[in-house]
C-alpha atoms as a PDB file:
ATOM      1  CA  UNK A   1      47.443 176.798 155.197  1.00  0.00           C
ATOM      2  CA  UNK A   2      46.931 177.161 151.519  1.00  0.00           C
ATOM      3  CA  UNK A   3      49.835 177.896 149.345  1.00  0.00           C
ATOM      4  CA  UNK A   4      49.194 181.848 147.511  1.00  0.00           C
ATOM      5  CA  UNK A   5      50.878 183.597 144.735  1.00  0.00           C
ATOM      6  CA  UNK A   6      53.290 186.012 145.848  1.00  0.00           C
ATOM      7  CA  UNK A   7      53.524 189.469 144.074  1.00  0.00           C
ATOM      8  CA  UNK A   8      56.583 189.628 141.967  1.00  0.00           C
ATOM      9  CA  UNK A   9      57.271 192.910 144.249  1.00  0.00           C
ATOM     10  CA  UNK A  10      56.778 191.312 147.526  1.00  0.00           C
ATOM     11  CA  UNK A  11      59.398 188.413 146.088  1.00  0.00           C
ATOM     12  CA  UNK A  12      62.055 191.238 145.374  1.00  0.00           C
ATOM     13  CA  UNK A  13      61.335 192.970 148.748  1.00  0.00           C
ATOM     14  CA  UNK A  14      61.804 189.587 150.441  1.00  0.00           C
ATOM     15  CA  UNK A  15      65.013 188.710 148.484  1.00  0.00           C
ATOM     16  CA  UNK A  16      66.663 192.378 149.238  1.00  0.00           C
ATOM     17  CA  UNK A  17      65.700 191.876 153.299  1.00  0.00           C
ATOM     18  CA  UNK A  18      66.792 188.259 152.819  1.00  0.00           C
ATOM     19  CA  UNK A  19      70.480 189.773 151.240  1.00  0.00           C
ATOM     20  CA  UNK A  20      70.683 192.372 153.852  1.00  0.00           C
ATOM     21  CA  UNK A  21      70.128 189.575 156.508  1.00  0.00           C
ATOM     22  CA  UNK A  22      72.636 187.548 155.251  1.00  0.00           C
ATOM     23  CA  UNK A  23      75.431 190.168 154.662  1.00  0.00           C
ATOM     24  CA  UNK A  24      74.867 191.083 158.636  1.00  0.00           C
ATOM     25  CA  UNK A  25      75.161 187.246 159.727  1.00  0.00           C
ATOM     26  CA  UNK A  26      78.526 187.432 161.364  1.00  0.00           C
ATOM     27  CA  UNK A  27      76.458 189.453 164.176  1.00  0.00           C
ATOM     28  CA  UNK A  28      74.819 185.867 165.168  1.00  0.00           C
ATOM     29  CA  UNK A  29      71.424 186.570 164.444  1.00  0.00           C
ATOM     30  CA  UNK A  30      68.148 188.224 166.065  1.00  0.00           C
ATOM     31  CA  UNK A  31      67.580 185.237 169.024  1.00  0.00           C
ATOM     32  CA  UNK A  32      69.390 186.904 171.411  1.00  0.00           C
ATOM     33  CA  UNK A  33      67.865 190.356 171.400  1.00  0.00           C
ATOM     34  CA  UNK A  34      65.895 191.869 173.638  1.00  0.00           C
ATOM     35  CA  UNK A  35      62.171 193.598 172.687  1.00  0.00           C
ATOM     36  CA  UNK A  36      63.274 196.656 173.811  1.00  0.00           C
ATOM     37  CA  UNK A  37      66.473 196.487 171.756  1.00  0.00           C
ATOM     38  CA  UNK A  38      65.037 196.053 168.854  1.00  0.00           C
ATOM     39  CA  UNK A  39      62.283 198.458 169.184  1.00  0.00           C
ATOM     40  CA  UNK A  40      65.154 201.189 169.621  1.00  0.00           C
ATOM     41  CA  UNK A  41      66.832 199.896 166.947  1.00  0.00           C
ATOM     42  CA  UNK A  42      63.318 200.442 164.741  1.00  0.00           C
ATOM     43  CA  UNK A  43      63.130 203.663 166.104  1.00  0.00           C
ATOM     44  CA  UNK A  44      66.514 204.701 164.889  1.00  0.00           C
ATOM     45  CA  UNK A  45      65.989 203.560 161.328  1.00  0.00           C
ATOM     46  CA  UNK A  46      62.807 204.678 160.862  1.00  0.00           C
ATOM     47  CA  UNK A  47      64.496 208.328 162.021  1.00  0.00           C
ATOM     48  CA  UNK A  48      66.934 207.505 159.570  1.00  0.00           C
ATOM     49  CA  UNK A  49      64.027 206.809 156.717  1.00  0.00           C
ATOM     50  CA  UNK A  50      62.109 210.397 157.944  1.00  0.00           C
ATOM     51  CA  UNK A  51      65.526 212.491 157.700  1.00  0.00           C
ATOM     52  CA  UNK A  52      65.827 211.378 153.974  1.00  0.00           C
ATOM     53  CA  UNK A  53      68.993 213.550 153.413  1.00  0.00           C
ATOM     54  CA  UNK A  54      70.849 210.769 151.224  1.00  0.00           C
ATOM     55  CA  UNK A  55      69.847 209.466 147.504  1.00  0.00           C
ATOM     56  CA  UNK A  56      67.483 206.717 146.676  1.00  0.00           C
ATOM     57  CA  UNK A  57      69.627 203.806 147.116  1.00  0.00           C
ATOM     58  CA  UNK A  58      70.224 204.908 150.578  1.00  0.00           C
ATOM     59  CA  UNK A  59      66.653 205.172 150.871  1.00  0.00           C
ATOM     60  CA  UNK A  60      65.426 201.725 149.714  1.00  0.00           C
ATOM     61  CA  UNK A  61      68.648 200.265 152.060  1.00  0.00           C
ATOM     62  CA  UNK A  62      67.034 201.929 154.993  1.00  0.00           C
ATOM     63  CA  UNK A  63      63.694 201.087 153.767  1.00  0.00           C
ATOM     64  CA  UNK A  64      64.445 197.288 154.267  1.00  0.00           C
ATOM     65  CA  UNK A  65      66.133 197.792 157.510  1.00  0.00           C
ATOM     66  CA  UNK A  66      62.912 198.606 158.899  1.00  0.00           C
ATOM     67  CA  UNK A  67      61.362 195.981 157.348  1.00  0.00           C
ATOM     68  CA  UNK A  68      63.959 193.761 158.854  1.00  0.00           C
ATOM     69  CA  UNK A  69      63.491 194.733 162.129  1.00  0.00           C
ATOM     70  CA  UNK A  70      59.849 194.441 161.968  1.00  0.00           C
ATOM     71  CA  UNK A  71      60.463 190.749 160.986  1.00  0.00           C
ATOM     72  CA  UNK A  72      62.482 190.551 163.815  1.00  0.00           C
ATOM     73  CA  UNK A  73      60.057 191.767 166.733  1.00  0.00           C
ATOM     74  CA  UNK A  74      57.236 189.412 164.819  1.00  0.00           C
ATOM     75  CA  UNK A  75      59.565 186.594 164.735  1.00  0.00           C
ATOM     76  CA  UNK A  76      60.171 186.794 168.587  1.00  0.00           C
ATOM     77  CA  UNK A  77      56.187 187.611 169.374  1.00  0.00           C
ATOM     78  CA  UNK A  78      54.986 184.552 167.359  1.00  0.00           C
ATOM     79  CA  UNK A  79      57.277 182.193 169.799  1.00  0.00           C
ATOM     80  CA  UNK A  80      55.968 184.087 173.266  1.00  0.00           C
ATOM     81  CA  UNK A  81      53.493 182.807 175.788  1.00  0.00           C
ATOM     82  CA  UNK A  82      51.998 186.158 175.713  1.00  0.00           C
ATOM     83  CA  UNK A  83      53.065 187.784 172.887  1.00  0.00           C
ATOM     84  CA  UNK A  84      52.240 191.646 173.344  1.00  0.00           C
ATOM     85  CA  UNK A  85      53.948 194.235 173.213  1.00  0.00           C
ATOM     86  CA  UNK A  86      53.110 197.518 175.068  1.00  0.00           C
ATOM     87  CA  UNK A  87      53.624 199.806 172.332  1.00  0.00           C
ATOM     88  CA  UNK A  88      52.805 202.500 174.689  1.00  0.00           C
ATOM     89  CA  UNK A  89      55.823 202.474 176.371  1.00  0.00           C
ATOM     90  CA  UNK A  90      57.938 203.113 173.642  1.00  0.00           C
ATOM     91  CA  UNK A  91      57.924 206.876 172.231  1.00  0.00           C
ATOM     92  CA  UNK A  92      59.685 207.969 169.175  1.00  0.00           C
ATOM     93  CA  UNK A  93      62.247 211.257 169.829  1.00  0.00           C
ATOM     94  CA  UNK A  94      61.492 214.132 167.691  1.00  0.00           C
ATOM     95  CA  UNK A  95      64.089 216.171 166.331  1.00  0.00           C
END
């Protein structure tokens, strides 16, 4: 795989999820969690992103939550035999 330049926004996104990560490693990491756990947790932060009812800092924290968790589930599908997910099964709550 070839090496590419990375944005200079994707590097600061990556840092910030890479700081959140490590601020949240006394919880032992994402090995251990289940699909479905994470997808929940996704759905509760991207609730938490659509609700926007806190300032802008709040917003970008939440922001790479998501992002975090998205890592997360691609993380665990890249090491899977079969690594789909049936996104049907998962529906997001309205409010």
């Amino acid at each position: 795989m070839s090496r590419i330049k990375v944005r200079k926004e994707v590097m600061r996104f990556a840092e910030d999820m890479e700081r959140i990560l490590r601020d949240n490693d006394y919880k032992g990491g994402w090995g251990k969690c289940s699909k479905k756990y994470l997808l929940n947790k996704l759905q509760e932060e991207i609730l938490e992103v659509y609700k926007e009812k806190y300032g802008r800092s709040f917003l970008r924290k939440e922001l790479i939550d998501v992002a975090n968790i998205c890592m997360m589930l691609w993380d665990k599908e890249e090491g899977m035999k079969h690594p789909m997910i049936n996104w049907g099964a998962y529906r997001f709550r309205k409010e």
